[in-house]
PDB file of N, CA and C in Angstrom:
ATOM      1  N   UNK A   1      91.575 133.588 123.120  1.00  0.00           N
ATOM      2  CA  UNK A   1      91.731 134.333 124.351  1.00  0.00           C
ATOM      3  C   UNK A   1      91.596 135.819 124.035  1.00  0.00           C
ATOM      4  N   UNK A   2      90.915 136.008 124.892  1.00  0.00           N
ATOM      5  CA  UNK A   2      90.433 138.103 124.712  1.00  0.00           C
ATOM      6  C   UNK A   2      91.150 138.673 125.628  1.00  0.00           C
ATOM      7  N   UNK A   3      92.097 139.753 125.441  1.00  0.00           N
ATOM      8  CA  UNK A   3      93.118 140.757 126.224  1.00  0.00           C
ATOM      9  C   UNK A   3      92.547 142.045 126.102  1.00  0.00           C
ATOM     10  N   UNK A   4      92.455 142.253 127.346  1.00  0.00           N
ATOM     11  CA  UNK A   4      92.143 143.692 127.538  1.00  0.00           C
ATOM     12  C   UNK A   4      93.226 144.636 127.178  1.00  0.00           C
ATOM     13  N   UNK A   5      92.680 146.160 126.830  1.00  0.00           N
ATOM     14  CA  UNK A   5      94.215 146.772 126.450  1.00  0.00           C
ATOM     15  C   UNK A   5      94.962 146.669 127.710  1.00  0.00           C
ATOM     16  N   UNK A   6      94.272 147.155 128.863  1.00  0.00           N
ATOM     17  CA  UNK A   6      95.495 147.269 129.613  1.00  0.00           C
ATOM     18  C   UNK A   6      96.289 145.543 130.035  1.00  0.00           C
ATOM     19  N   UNK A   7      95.717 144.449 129.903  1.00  0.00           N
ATOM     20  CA  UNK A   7      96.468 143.568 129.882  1.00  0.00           C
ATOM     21  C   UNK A   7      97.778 143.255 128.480  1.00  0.00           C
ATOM     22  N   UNK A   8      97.073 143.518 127.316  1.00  0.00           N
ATOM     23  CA  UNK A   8      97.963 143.666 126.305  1.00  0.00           C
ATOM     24  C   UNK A   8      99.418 144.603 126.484  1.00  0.00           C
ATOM     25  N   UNK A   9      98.894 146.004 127.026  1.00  0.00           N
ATOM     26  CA  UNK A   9     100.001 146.551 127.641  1.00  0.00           C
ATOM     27  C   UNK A   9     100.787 146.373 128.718  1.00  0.00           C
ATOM     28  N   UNK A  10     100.116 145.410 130.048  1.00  0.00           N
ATOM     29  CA  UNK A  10     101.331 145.228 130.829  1.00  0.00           C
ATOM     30  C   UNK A  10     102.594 143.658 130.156  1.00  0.00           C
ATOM     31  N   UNK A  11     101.720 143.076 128.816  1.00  0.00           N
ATOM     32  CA  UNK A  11     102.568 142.025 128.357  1.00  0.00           C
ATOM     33  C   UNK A  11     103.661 142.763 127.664  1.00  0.00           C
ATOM     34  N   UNK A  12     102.693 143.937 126.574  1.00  0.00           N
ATOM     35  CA  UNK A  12     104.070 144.226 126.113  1.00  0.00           C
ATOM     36  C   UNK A  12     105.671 144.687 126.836  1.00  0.00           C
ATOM     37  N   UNK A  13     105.031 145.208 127.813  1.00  0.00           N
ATOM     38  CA  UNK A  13     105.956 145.647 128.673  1.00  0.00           C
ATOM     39  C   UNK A  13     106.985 144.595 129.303  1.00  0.00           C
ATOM     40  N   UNK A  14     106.579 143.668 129.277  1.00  0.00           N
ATOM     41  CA  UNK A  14     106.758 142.017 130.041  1.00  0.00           C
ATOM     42  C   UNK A  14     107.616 141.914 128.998  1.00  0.00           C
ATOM     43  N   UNK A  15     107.338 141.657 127.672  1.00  0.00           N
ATOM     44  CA  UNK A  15     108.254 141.356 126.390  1.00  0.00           C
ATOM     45  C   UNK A  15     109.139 142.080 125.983  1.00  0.00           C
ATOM     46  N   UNK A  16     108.698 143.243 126.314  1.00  0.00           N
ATOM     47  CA  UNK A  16     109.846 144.302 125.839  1.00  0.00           C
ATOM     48  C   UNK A  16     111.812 143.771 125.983  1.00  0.00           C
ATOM     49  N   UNK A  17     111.886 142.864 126.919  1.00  0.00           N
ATOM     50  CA  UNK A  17     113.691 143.251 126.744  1.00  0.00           C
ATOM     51  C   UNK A  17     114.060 141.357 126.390  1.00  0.00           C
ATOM     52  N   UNK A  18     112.609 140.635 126.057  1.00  0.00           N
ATOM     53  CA  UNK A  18     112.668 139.573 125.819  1.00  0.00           C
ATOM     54  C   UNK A  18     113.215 138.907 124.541  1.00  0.00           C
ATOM     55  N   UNK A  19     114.294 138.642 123.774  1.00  0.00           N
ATOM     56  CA  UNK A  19     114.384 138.081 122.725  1.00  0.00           C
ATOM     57  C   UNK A  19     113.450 137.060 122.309  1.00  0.00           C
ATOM     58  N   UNK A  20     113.561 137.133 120.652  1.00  0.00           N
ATOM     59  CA  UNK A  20     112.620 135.972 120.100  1.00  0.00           C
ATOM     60  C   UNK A  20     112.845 134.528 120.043  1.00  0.00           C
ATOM     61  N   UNK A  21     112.214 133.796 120.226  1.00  0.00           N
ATOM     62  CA  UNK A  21     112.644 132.501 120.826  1.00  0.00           C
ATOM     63  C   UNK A  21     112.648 131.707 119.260  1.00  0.00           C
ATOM     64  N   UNK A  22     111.518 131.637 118.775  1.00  0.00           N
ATOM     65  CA  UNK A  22     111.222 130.918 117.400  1.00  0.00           C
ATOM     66  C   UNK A  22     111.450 132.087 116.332  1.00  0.00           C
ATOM     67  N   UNK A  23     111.803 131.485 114.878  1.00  0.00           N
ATOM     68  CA  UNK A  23     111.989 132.465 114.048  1.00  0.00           C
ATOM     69  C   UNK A  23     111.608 131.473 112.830  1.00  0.00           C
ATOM     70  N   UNK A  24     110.715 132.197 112.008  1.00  0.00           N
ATOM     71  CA  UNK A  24     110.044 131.532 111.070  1.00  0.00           C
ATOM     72  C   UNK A  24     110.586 132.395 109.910  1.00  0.00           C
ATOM     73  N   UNK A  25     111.293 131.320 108.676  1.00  0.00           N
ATOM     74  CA  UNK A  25     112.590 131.440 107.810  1.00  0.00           C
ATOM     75  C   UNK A  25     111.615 131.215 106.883  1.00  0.00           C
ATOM     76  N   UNK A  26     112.264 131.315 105.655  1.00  0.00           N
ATOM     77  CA  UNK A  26     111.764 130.995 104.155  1.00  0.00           C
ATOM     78  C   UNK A  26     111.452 129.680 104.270  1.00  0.00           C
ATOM     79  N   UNK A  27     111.492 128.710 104.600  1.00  0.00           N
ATOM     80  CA  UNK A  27     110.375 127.191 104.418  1.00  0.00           C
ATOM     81  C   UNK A  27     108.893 128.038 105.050  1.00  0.00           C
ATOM     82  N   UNK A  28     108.624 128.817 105.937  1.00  0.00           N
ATOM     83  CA  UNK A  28     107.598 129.174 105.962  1.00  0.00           C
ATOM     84  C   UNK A  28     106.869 128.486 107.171  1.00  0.00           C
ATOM     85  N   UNK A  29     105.983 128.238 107.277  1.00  0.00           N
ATOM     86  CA  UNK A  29     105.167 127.812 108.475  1.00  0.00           C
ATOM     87  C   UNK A  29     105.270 126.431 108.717  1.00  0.00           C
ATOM     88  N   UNK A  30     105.634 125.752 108.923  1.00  0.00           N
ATOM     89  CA  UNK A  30     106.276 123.963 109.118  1.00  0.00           C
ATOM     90  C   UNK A  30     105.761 122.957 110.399  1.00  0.00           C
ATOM     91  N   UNK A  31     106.058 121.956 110.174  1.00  0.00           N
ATOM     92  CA  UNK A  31     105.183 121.114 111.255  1.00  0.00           C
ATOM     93  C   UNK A  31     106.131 121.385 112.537  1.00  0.00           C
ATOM     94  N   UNK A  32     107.988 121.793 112.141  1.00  0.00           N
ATOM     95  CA  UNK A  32     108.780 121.691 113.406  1.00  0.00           C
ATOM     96  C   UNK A  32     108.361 123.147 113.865  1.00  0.00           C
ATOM     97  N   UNK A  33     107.888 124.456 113.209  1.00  0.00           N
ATOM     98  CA  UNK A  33     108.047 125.458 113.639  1.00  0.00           C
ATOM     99  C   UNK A  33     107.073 125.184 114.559  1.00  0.00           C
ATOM    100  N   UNK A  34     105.844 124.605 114.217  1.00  0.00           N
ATOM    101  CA  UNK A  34     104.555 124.778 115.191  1.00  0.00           C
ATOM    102  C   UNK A  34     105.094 124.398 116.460  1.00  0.00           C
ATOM    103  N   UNK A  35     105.130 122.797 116.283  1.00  0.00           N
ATOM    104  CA  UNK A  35     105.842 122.202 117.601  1.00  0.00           C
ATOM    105  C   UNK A  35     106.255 123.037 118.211  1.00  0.00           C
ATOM    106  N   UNK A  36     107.607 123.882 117.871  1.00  0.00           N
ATOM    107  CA  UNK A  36     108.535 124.466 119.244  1.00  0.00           C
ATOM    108  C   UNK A  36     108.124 125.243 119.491  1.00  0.00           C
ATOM    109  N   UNK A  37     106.940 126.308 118.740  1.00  0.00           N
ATOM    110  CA  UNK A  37     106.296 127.001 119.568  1.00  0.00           C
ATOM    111  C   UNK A  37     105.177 126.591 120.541  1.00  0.00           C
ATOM    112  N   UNK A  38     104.391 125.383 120.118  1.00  0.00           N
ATOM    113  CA  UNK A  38     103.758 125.038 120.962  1.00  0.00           C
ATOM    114  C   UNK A  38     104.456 124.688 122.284  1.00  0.00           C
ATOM    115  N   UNK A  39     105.682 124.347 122.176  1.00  0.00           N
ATOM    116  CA  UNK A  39     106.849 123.790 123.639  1.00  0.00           C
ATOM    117  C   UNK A  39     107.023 125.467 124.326  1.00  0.00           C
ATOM    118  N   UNK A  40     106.973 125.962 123.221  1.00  0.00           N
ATOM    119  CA  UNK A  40     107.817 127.723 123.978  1.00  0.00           C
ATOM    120  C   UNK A  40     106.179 127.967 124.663  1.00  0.00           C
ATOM    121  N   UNK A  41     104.823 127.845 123.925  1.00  0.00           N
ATOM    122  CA  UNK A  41     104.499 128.679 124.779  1.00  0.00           C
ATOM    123  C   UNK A  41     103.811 128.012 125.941  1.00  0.00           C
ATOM    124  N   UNK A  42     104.295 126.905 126.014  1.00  0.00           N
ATOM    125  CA  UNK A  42     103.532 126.124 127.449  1.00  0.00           C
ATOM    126  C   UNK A  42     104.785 126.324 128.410  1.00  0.00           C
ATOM    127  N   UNK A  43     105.785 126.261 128.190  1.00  0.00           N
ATOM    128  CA  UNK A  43     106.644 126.938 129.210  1.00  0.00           C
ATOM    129  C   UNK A  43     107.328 128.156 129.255  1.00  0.00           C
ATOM    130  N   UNK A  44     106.766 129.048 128.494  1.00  0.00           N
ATOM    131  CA  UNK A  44     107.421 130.877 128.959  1.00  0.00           C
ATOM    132  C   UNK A  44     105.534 131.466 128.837  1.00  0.00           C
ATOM    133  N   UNK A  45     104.744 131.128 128.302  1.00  0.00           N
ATOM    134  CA  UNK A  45     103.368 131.366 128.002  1.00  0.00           C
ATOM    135  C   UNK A  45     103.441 132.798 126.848  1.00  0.00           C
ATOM    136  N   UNK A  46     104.325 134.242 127.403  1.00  0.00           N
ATOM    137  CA  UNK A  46     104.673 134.966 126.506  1.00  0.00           C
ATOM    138  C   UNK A  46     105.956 134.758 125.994  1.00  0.00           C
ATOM    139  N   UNK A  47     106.089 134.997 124.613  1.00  0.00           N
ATOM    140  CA  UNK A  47     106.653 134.579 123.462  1.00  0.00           C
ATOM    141  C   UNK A  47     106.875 135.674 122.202  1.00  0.00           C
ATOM    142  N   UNK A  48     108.062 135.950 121.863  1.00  0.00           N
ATOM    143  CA  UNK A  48     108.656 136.652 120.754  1.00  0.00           C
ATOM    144  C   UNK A  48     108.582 135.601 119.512  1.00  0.00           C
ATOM    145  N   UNK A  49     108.660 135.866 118.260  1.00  0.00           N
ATOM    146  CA  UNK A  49     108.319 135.083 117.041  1.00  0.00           C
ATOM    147  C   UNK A  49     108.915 135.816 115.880  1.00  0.00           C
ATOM    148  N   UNK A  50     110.107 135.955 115.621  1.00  0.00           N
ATOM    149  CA  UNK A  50     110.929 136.945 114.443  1.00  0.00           C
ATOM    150  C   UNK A  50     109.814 135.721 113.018  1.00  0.00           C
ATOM    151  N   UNK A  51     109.903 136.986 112.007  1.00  0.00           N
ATOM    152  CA  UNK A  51     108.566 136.187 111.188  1.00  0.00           C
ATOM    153  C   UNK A  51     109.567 136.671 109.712  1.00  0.00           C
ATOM    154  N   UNK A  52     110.640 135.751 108.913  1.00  0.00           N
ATOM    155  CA  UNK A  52     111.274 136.327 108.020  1.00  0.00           C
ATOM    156  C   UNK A  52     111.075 136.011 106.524  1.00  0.00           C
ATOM    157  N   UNK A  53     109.865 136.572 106.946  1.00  0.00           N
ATOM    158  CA  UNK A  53     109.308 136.034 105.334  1.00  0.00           C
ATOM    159  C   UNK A  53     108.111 137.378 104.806  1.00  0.00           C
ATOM    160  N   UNK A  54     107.987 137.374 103.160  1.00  0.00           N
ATOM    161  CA  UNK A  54     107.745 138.161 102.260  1.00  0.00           C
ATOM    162  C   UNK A  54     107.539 139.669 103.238  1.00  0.00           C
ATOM    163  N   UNK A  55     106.300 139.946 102.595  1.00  0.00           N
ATOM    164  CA  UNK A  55     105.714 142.011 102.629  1.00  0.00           C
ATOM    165  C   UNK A  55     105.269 141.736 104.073  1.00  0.00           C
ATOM    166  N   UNK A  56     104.614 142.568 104.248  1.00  0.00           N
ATOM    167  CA  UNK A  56     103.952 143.541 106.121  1.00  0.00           C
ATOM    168  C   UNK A  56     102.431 142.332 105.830  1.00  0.00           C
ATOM    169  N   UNK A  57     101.913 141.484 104.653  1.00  0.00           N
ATOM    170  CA  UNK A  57     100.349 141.082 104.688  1.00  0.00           C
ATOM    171  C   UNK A  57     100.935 139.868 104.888  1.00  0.00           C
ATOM    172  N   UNK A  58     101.987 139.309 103.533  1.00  0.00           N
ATOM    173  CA  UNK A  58     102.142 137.528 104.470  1.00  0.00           C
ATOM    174  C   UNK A  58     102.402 137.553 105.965  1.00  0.00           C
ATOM    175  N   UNK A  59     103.413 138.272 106.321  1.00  0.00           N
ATOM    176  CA  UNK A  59     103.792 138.149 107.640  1.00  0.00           C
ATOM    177  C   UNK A  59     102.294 138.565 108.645  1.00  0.00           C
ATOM    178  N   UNK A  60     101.530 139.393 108.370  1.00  0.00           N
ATOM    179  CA  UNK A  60     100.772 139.349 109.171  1.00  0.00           C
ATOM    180  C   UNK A  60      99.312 137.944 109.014  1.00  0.00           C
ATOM    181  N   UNK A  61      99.457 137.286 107.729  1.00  0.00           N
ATOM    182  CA  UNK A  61      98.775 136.380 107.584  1.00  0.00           C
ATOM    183  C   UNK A  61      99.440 135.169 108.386  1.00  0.00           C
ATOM    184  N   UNK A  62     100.604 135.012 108.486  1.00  0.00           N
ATOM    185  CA  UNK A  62     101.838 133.795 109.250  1.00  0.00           C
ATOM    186  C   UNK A  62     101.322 134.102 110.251  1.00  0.00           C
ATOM    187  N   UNK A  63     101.419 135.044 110.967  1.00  0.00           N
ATOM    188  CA  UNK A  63     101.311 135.832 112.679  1.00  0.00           C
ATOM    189  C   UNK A  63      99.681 134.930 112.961  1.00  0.00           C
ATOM    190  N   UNK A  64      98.967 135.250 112.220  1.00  0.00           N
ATOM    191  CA  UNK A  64      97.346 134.847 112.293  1.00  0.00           C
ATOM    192  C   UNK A  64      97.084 133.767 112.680  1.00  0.00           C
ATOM    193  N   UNK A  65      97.450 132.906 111.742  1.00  0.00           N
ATOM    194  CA  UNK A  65      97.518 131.087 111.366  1.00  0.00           C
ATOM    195  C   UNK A  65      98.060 130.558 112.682  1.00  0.00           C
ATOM    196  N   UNK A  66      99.277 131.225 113.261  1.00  0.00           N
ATOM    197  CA  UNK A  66     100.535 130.745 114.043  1.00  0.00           C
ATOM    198  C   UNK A  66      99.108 130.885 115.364  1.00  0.00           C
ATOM    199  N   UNK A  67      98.298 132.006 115.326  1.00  0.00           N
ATOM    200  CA  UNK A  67      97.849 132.192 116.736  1.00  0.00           C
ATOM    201  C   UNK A  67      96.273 131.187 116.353  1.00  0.00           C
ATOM    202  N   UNK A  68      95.492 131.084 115.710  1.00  0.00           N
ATOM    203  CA  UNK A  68      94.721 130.317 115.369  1.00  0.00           C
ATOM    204  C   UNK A  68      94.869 128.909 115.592  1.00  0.00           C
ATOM    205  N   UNK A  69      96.378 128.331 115.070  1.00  0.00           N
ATOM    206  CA  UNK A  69      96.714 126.858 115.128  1.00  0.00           C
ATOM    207  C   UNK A  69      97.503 126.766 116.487  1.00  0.00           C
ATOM    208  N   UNK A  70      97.738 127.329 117.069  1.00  0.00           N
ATOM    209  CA  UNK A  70      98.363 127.397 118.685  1.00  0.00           C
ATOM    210  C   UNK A  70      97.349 128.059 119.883  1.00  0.00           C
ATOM    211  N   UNK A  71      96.145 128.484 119.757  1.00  0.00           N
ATOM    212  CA  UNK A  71      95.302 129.107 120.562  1.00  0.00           C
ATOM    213  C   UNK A  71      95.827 130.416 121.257  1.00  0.00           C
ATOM    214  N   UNK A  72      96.689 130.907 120.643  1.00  0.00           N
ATOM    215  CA  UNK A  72      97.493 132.123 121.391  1.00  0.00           C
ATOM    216  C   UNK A  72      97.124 133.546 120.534  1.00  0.00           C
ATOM    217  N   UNK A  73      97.190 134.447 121.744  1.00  0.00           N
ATOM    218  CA  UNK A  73      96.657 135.669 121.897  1.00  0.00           C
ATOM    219  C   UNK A  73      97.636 136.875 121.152  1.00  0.00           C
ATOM    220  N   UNK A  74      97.517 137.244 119.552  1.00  0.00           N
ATOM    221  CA  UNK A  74      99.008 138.585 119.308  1.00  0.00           C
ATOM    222  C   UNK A  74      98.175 139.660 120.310  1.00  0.00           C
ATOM    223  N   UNK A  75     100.193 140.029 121.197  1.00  0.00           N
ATOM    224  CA  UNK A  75     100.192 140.996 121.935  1.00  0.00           C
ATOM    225  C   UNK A  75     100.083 142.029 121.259  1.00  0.00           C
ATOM    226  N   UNK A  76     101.264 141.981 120.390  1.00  0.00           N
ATOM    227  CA  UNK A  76     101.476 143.191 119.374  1.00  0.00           C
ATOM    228  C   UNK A  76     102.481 142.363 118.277  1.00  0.00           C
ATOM    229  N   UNK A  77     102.579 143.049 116.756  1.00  0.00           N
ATOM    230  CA  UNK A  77     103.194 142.933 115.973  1.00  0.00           C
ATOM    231  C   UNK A  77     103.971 144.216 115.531  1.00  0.00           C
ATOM    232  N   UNK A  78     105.530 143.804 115.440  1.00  0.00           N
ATOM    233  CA  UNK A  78     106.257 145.363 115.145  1.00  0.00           C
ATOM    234  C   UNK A  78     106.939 145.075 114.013  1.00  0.00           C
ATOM    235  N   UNK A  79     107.541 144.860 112.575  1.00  0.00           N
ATOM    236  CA  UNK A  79     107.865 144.551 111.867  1.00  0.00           C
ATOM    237  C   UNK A  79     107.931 143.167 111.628  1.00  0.00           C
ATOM    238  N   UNK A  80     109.298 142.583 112.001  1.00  0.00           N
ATOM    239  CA  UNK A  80     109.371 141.509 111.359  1.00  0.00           C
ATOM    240  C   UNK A  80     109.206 140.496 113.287  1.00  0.00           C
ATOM    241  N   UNK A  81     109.015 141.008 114.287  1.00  0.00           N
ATOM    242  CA  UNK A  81     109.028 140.246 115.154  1.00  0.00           C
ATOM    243  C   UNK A  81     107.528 140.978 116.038  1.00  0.00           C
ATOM    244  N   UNK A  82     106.357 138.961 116.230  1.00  0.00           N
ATOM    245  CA  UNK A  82     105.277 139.295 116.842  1.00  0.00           C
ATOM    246  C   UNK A  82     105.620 138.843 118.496  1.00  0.00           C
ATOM    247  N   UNK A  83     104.782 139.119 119.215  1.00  0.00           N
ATOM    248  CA  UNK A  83     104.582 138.655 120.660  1.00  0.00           C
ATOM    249  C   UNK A  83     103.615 137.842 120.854  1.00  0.00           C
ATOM    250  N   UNK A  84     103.534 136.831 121.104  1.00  0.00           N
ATOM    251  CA  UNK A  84     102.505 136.022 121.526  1.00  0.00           C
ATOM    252  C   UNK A  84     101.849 135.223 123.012  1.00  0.00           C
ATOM    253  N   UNK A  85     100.510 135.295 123.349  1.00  0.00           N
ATOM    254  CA  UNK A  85     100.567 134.772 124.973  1.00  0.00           C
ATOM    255  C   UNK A  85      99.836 133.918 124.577  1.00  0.00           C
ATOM    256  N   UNK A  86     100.008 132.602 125.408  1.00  0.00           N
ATOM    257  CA  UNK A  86      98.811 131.819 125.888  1.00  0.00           C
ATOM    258  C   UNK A  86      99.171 131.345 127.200  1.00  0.00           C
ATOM    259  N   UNK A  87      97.999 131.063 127.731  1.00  0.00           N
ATOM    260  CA  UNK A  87      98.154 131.122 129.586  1.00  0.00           C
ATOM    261  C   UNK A  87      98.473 129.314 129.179  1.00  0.00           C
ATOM    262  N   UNK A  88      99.205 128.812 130.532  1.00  0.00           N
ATOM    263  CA  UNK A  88      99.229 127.621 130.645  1.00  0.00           C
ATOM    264  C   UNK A  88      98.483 127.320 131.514  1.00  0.00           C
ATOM    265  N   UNK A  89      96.864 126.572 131.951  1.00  0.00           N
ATOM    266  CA  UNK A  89      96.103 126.387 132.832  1.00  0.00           C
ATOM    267  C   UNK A  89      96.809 125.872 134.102  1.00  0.00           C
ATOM    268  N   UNK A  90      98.408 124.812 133.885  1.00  0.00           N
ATOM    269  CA  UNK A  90      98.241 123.943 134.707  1.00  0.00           C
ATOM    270  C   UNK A  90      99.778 124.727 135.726  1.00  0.00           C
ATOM    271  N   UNK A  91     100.584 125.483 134.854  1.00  0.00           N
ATOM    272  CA  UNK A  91     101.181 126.270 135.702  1.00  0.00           C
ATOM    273  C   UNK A  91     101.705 127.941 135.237  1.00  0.00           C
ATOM    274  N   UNK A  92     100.857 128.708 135.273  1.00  0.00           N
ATOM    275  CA  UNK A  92     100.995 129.708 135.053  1.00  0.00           C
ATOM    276  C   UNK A  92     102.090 130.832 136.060  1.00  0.00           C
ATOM    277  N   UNK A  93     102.493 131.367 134.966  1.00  0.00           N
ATOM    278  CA  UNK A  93     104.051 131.993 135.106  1.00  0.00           C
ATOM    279  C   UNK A  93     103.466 133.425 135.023  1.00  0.00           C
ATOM    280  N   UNK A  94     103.159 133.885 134.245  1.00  0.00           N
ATOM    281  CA  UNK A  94     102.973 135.353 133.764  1.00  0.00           C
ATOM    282  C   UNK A  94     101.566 136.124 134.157  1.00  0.00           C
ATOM    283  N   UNK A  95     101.784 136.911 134.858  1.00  0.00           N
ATOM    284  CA  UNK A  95     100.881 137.515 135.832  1.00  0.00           C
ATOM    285  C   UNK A  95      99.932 138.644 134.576  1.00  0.00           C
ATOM    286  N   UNK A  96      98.637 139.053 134.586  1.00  0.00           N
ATOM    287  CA  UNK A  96      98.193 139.190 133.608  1.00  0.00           C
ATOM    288  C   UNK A  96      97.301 140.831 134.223  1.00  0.00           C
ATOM    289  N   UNK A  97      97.805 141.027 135.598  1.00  0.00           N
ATOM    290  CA  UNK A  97      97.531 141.666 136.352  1.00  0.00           C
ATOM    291  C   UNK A  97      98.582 143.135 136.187  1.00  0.00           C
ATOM    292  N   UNK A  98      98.530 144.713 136.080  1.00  0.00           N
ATOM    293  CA  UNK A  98      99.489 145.212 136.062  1.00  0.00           C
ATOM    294  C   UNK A  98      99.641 145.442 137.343  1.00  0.00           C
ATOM    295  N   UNK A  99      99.295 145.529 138.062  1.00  0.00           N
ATOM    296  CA  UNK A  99      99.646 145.650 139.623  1.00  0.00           C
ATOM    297  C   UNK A  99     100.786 145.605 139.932  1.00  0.00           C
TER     298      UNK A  99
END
């Protein structure tokens, strides 16, 4: 999925006071982590992801994989916690519009 900046920016804004739902620990990238994010992002579509593992490159290599193997869009990445969207075709929640 391709985000325009200004759509990227009205998500971040959307995420901004949102806590992270999934948090990926030292086991690292796992078959349960995928799952519940795949559950988080078919029902919130945007998504926080605390990422607590090694330097600023694994974590941004985790962030990658996570959006590659889930079809989801990084909003933004700020240290140790990314944002993630994917639209749900069949009931979409999150308006992509800043209007």
């Amino acid at each position: 999925m391709n985000l325009t900046d200004a759509q990227r920016r009205h998500l971040r804004s959307l995420a901004h006071p949102r806590k992270p739902i999934v948090t990926i620990g030292r086991n690292g990238l796992t078959d349960a982590v995928l799952a519940e994010l795949e559950l988080a992002l078919t029902h919130h579509e945007l998504v926080k992801i605390k990422v607590n593992i090694g330097d600023r490159d694994v974590r941004n290599g985790t962030v990658e994989k996570l959006c590659e193997r889930t079809g989801a869009a990084r909003v933004q990445r700020v240290g140790y916690v990314a944002t993630l969207f994917r639209r749900n075709p069949d009931d979409p929640k999150v308006s992509l519009d800043p209007a």
